[in-house]
Every structure is written in structure tokens, then in C-alpha cells.
PDB file of N, CA and C in Angstrom:
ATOM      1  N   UNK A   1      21.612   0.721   4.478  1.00  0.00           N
ATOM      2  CA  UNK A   1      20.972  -0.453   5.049  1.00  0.00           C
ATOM      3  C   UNK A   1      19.679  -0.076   5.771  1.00  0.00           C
ATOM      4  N   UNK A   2      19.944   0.953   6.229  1.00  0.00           N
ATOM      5  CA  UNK A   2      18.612   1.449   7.425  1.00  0.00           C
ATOM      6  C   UNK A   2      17.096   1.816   6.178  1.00  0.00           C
ATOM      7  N   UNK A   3      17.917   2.276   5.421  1.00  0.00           N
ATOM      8  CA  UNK A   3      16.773   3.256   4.177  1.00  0.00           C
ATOM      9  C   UNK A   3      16.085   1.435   3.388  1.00  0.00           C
ATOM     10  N   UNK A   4      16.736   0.296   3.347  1.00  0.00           N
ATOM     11  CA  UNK A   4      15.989  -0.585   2.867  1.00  0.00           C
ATOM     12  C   UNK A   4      15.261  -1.718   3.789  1.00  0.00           C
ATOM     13  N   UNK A   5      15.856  -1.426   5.363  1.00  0.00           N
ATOM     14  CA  UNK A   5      14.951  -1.815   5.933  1.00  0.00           C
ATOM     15  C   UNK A   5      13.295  -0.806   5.636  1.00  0.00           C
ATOM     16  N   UNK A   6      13.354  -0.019   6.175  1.00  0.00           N
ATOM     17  CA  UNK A   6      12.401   1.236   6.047  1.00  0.00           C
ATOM     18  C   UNK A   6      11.484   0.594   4.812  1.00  0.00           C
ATOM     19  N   UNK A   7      11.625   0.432   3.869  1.00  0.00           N
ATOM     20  CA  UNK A   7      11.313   0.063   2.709  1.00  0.00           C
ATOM     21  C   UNK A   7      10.683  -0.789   2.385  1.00  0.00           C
ATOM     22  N   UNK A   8      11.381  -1.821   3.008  1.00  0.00           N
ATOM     23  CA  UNK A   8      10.660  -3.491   3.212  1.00  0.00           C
ATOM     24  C   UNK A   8       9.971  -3.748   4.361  1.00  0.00           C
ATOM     25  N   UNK A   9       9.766  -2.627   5.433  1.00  0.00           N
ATOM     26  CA  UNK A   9       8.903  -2.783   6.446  1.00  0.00           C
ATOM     27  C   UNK A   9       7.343  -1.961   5.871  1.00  0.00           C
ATOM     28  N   UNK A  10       7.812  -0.775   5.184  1.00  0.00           N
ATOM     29  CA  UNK A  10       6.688  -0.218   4.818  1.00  0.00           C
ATOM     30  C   UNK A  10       5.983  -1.191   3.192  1.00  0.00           C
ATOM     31  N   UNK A  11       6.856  -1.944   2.967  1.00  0.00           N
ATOM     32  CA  UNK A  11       5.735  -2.665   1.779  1.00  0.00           C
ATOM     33  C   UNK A  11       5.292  -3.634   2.440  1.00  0.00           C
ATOM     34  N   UNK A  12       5.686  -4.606   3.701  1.00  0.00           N
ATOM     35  CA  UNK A  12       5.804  -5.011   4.107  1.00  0.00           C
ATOM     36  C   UNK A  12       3.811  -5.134   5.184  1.00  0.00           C
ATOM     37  N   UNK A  13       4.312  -4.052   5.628  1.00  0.00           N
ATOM     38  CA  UNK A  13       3.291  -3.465   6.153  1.00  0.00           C
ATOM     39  C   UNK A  13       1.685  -3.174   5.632  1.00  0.00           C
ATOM     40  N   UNK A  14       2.171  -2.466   4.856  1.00  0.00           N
ATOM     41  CA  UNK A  14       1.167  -1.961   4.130  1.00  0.00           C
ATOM     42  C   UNK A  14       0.661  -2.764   2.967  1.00  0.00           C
ATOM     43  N   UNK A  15       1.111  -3.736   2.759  1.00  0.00           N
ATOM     44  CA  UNK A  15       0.851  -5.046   2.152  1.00  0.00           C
ATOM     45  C   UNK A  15      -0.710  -5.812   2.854  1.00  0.00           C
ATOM     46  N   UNK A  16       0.331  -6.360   4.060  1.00  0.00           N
ATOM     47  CA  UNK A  16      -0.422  -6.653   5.494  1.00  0.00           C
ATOM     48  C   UNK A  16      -1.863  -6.024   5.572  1.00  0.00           C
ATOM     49  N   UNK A  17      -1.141  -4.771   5.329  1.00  0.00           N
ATOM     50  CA  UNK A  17      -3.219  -3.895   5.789  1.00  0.00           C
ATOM     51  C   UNK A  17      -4.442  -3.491   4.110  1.00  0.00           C
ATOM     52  N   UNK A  18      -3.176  -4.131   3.391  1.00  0.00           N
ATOM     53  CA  UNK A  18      -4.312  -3.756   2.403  1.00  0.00           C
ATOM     54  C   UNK A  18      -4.960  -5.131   1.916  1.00  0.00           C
ATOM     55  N   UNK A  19      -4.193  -6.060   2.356  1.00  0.00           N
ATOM     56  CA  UNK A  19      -4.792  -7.288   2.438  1.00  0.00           C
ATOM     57  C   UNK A  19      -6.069  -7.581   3.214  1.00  0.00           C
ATOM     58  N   UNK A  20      -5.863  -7.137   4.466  1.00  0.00           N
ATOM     59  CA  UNK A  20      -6.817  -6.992   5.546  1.00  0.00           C
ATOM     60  C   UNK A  20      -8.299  -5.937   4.738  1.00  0.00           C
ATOM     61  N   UNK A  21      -7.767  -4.991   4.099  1.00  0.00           N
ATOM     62  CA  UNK A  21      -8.724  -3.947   3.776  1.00  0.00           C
ATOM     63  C   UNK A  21      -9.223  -4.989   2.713  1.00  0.00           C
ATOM     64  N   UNK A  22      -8.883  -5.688   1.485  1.00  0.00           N
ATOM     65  CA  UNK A  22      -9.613  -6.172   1.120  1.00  0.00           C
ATOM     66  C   UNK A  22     -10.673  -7.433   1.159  1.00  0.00           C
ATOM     67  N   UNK A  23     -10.036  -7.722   2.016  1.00  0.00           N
ATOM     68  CA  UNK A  23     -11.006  -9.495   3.097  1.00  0.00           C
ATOM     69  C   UNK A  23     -12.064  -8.737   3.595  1.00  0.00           C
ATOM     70  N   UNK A  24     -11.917  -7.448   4.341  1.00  0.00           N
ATOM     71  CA  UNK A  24     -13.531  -6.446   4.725  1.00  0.00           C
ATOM     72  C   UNK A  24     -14.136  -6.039   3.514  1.00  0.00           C
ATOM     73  N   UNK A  25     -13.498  -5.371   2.525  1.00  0.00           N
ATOM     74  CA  UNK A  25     -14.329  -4.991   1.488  1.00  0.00           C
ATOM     75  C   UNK A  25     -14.689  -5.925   0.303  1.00  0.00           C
ATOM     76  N   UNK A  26     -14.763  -6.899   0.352  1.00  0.00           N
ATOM     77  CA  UNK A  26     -14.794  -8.511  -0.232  1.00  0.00           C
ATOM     78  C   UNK A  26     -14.193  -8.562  -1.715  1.00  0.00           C
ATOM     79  N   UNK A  27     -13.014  -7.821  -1.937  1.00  0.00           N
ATOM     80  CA  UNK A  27     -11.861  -7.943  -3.052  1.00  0.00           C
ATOM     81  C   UNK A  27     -11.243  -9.243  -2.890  1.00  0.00           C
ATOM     82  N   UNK A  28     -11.213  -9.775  -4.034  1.00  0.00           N
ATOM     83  CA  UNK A  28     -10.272 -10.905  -4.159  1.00  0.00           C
ATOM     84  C   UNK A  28      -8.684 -10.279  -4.164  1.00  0.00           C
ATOM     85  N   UNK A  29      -7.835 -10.863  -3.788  1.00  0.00           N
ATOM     86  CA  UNK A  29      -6.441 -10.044  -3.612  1.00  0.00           C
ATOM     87  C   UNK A  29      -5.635 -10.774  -2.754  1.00  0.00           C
ATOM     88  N   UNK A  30      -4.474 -11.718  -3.251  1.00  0.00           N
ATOM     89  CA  UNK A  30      -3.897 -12.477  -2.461  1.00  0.00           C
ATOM     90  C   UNK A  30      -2.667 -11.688  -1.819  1.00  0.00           C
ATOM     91  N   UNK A  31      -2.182 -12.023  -0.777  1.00  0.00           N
ATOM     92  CA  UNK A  31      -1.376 -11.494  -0.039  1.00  0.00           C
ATOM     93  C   UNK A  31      -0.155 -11.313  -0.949  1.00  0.00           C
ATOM     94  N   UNK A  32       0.281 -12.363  -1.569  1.00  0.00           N
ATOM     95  CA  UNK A  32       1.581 -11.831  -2.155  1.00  0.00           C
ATOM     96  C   UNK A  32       1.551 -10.644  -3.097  1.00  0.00           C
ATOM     97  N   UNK A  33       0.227 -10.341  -3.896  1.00  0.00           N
ATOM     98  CA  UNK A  33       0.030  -9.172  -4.723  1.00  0.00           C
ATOM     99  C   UNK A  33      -0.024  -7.780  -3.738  1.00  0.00           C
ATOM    100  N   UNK A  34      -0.609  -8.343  -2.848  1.00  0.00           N
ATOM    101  CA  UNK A  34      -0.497  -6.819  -2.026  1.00  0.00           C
ATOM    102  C   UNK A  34       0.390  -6.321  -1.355  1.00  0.00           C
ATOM    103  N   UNK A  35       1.528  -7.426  -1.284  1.00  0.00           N
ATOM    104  CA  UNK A  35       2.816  -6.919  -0.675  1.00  0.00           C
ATOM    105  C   UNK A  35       3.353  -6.190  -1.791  1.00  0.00           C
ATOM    106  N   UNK A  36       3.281  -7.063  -3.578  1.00  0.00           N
ATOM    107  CA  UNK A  36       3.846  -6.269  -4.307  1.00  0.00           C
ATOM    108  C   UNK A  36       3.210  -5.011  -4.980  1.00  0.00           C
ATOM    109  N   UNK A  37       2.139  -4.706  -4.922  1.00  0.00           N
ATOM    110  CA  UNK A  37       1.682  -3.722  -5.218  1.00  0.00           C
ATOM    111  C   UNK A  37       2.042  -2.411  -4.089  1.00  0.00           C
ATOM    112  N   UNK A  38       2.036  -2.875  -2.789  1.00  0.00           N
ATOM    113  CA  UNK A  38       2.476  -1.514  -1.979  1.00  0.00           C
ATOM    114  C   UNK A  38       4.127  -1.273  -2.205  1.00  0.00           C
ATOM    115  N   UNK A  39       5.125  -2.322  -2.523  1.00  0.00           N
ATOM    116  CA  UNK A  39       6.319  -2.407  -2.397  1.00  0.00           C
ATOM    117  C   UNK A  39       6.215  -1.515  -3.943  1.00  0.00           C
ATOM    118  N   UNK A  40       5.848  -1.448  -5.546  1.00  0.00           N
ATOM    119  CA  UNK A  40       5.851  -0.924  -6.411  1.00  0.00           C
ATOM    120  C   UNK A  40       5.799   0.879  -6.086  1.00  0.00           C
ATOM    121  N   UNK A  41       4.376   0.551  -5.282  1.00  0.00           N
ATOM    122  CA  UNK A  41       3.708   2.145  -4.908  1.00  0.00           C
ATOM    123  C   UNK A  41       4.369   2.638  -3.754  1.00  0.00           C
ATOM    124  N   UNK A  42       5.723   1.919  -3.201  1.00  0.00           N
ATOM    125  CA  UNK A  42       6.615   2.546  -2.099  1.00  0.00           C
ATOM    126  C   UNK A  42       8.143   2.651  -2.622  1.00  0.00           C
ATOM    127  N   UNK A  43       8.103   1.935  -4.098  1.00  0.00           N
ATOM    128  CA  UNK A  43       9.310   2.605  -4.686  1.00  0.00           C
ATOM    129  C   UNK A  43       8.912   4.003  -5.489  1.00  0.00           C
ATOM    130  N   UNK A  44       7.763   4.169  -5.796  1.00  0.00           N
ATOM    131  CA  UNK A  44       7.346   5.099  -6.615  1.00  0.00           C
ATOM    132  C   UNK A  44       6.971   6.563  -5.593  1.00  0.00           C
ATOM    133  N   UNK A  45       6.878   6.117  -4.589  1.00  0.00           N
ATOM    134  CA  UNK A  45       7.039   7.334  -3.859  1.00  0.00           C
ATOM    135  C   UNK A  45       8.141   7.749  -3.378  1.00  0.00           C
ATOM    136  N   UNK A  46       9.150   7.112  -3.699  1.00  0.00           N
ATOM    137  CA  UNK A  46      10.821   7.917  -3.177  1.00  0.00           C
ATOM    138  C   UNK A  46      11.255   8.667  -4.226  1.00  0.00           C
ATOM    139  N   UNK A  47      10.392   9.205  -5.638  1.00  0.00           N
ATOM    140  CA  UNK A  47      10.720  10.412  -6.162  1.00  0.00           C
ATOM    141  C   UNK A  47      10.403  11.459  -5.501  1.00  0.00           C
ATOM    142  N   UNK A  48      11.044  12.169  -5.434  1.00  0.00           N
ATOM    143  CA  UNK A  48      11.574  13.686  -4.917  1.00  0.00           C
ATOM    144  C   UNK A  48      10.501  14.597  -5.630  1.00  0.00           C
ATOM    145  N   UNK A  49       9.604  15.154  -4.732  1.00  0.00           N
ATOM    146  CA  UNK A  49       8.334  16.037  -5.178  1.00  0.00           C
ATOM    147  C   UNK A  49       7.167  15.833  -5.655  1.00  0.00           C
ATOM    148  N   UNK A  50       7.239  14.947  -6.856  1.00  0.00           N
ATOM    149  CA  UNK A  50       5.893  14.402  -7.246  1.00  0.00           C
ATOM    150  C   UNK A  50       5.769  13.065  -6.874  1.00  0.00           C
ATOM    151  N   UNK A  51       6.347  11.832  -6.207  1.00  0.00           N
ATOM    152  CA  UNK A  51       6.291  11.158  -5.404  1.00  0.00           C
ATOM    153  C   UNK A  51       5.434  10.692  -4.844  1.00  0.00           C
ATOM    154  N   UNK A  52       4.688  11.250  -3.750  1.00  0.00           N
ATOM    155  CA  UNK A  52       3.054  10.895  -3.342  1.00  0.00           C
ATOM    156  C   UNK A  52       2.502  10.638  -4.491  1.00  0.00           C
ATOM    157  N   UNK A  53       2.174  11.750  -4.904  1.00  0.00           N
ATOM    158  CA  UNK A  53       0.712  11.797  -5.582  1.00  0.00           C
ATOM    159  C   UNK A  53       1.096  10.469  -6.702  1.00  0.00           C
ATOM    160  N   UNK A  54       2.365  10.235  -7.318  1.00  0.00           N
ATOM    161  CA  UNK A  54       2.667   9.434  -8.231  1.00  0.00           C
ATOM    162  C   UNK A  54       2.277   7.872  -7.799  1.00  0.00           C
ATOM    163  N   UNK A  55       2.585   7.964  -6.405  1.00  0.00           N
ATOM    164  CA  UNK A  55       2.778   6.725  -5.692  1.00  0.00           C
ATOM    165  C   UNK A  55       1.201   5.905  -6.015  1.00  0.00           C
ATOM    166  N   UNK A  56       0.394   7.107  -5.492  1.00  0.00           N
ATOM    167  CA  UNK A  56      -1.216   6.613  -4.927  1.00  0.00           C
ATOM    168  C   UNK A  56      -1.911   6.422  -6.446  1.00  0.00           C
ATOM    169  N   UNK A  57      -1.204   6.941  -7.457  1.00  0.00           N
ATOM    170  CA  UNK A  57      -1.808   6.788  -8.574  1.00  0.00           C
ATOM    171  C   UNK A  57      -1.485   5.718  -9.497  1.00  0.00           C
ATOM    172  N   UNK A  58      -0.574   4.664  -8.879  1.00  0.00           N
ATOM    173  CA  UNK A  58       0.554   3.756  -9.298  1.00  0.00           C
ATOM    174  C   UNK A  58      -0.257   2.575  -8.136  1.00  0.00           C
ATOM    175  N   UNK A  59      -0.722   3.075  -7.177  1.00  0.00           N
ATOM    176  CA  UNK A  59      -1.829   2.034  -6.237  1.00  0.00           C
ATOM    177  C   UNK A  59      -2.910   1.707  -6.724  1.00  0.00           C
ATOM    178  N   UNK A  60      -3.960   2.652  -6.802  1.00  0.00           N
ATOM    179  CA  UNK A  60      -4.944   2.751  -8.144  1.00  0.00           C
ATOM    180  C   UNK A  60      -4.343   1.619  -9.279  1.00  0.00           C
ATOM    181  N   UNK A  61      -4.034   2.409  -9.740  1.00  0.00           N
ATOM    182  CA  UNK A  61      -3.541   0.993 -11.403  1.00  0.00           C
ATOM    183  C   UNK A  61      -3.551  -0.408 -10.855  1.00  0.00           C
ATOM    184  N   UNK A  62      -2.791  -0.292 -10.230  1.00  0.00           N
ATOM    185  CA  UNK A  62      -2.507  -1.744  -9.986  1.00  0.00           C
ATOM    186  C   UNK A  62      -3.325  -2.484  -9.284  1.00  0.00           C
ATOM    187  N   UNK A  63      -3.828  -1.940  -8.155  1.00  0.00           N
ATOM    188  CA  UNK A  63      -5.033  -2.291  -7.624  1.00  0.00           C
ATOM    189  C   UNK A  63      -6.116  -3.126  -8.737  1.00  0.00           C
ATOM    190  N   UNK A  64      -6.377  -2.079  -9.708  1.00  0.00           N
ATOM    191  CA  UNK A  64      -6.964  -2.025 -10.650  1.00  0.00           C
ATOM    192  C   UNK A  64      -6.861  -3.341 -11.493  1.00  0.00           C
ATOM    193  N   UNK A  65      -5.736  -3.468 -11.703  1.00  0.00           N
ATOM    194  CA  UNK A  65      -4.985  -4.259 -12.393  1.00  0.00           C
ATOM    195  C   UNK A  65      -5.368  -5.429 -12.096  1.00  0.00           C
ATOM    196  N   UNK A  66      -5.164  -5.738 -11.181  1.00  0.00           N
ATOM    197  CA  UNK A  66      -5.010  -7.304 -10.353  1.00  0.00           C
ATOM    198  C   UNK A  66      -6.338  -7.669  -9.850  1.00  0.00           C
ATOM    199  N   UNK A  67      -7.319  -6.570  -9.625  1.00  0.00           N
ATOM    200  CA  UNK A  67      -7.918  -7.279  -9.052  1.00  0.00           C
ATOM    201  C   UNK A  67      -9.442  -6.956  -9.866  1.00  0.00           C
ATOM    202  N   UNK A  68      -9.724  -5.736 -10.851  1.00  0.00           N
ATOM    203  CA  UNK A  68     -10.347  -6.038 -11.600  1.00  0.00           C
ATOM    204  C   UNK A  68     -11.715  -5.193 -10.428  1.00  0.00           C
ATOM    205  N   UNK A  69     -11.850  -4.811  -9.368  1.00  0.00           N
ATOM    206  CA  UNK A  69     -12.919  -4.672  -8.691  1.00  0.00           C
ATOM    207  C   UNK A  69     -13.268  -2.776  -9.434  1.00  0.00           C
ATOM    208  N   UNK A  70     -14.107  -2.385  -8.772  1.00  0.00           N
ATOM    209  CA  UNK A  70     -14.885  -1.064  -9.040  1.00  0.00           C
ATOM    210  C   UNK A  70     -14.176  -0.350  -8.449  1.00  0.00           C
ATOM    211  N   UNK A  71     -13.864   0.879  -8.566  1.00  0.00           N
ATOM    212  CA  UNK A  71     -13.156   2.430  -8.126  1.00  0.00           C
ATOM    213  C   UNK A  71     -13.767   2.960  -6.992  1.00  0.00           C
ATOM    214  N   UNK A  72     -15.148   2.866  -7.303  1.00  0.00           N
ATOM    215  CA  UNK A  72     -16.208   2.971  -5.839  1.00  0.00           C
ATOM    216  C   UNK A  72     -16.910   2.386  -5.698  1.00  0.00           C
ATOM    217  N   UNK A  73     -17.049   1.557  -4.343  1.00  0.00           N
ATOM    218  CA  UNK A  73     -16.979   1.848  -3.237  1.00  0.00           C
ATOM    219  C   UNK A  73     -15.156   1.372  -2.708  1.00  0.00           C
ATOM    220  N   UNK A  74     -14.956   0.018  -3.650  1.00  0.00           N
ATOM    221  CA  UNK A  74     -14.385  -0.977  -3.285  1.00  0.00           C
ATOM    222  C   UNK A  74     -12.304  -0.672  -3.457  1.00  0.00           C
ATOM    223  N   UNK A  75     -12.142   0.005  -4.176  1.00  0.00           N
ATOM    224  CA  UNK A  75     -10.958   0.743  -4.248  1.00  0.00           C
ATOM    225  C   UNK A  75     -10.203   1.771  -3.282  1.00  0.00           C
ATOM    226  N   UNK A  76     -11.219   2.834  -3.560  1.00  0.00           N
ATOM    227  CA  UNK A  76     -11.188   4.353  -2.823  1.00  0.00           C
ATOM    228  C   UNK A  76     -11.061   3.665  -1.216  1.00  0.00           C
ATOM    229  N   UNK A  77     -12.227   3.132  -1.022  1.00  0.00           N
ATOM    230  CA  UNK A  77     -12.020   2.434   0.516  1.00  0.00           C
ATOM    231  C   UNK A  77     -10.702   1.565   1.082  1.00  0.00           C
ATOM    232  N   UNK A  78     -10.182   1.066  -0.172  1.00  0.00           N
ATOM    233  CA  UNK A  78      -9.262  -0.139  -0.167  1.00  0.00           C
ATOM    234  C   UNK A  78      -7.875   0.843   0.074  1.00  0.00           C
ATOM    235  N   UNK A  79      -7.585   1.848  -0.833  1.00  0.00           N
ATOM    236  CA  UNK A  79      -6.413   2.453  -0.298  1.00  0.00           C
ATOM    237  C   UNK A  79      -6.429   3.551   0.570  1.00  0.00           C
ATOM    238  N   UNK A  80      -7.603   4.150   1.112  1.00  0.00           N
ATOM    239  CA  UNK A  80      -7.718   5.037   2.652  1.00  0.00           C
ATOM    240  C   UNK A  80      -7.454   4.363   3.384  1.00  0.00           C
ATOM    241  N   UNK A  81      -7.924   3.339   3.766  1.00  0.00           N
ATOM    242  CA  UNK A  81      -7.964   2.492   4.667  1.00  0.00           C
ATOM    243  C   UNK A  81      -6.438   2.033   4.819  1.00  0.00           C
ATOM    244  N   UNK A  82      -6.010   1.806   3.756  1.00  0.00           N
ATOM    245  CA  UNK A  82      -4.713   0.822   4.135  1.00  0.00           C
ATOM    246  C   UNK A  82      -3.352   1.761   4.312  1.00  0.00           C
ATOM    247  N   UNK A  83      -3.676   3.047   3.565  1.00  0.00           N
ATOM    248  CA  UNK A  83      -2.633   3.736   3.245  1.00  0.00           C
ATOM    249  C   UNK A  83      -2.482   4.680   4.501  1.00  0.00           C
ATOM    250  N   UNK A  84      -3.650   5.008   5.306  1.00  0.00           N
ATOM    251  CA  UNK A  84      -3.620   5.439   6.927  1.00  0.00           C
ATOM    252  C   UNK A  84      -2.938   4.594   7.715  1.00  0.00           C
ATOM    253  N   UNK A  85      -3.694   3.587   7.686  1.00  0.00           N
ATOM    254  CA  UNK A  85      -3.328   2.652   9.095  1.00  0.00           C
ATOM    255  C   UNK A  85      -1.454   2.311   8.370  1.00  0.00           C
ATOM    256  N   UNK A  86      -1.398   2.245   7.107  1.00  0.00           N
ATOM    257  CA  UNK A  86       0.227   1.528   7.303  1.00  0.00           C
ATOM    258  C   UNK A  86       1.114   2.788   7.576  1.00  0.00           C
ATOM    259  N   UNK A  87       0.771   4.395   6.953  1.00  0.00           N
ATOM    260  CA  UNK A  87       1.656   5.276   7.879  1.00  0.00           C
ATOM    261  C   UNK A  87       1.697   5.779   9.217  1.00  0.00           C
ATOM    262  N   UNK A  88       0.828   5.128   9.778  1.00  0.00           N
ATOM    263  CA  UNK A  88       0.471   5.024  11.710  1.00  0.00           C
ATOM    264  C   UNK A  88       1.835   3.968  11.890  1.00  0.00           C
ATOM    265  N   UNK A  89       1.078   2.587  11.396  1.00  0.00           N
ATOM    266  CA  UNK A  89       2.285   1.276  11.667  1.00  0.00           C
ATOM    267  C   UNK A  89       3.484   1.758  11.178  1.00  0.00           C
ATOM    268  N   UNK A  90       4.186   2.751  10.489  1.00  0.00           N
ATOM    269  CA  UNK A  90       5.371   2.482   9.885  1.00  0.00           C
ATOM    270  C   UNK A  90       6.199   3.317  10.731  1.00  0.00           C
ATOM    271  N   UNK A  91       5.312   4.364  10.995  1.00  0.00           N
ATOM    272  CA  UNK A  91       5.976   5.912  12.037  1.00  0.00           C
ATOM    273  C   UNK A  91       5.900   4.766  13.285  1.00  0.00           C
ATOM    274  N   UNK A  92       4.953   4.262  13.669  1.00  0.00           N
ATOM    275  CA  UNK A  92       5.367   3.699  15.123  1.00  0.00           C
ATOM    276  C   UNK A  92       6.626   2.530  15.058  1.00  0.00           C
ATOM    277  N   UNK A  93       6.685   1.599  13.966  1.00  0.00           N
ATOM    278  CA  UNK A  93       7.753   1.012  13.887  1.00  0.00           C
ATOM    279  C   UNK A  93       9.030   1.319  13.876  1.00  0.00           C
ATOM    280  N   UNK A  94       8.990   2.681  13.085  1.00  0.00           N
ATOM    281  CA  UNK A  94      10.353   3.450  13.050  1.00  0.00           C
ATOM    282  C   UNK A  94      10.954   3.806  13.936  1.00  0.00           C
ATOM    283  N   UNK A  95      10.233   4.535  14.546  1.00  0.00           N
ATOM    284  CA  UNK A  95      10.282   4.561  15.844  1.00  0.00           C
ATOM    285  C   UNK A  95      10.591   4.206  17.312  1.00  0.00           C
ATOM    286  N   UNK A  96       9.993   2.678  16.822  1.00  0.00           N
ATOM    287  CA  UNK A  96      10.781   2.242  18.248  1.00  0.00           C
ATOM    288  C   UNK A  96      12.310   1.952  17.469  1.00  0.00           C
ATOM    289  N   UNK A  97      12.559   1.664  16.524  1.00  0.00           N
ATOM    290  CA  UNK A  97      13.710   0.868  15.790  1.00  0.00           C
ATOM    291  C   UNK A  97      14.661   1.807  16.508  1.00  0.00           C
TER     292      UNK A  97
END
């Protein structure tokens, strides 16, 4: 139970901020896609070892996917940005939990 809270706070989250990242970087990208695109790229990182790197490359695509914008400036910016600030928010959420 604890491991799918965790789960749904971090897509949850990081949904939240990549939404935010794209309203600054002027991506079209509605909130419900960005919940499911981080929730995709936060099941894809609970493989064991290659995981990350799989995850962020599964963000990319889809990013890609949905929203059709450029790799640079408007991407690269879109998941630094969101993919920092939501493992700040997720460690501090955990945390207090």
C-alpha cells in the first residue's frame, strides 16, 4: 500500500511540475497528459538497474509524442526542470509521511 501511494504521489507530482514547466516554456500540454506521461515514466523507472535512464527516455517520447514541440530548447528544459523540482517534492513528501 505504502509503495503505491509513493507512486501516485510521485506521478502525481511530477505531473503538477511538468505542467507548470510547460505554461513557462509555452508547450501546449494539458494537465491530464502530464500526469500520465510522468505516471508511464514512473512505472518505467521501477525496473531494477536500467530504470532511470529507461524512465527519462520513455519522458522524451512521450513528451514528444503529445506534444509535438522541439527537443531544444523546449523539451530538454521541460524535463530538467520538472524532473528536479518533483524529486525535491517527493523526498520532502516522503518524508514527512
Amino acid at each position: 500500500m505504502e509503495f503505491l501511494i509513493y507512486f501516485l504521489l510521485d506521478a502525481i507530482i511530477s505531473g503538477s511540475v511538468l505542467w507548470v514547466a510547460s505554461r513557462i516554456t509555452s508547450v501546449d500540454l494539458l494537465f491530464k497528459t502530464a500526469v500520465i506521461v510522468s505516471g508511464c515514466s514512473a512505472l518505467v523507472g521501477l525496473i531494477p538497474g536500467v530504470g532511470w535512464i529507461l524512465s527519462i527516455v520513455v519522458f522524451f517520447y512521450l513528451l514528444k509524442k503529445y506534444t509535438g514541440a522541439s527537443v531544444w530548447p523546449d523539451l530538454i528544459l521541460m524535463v530538467l526542470v520538472s524532473k528536479l523540482v518533483a524529486i525535491v517534492a517527493v523526498m520532502a513528501v516522503a518524508g514527512s509521511l
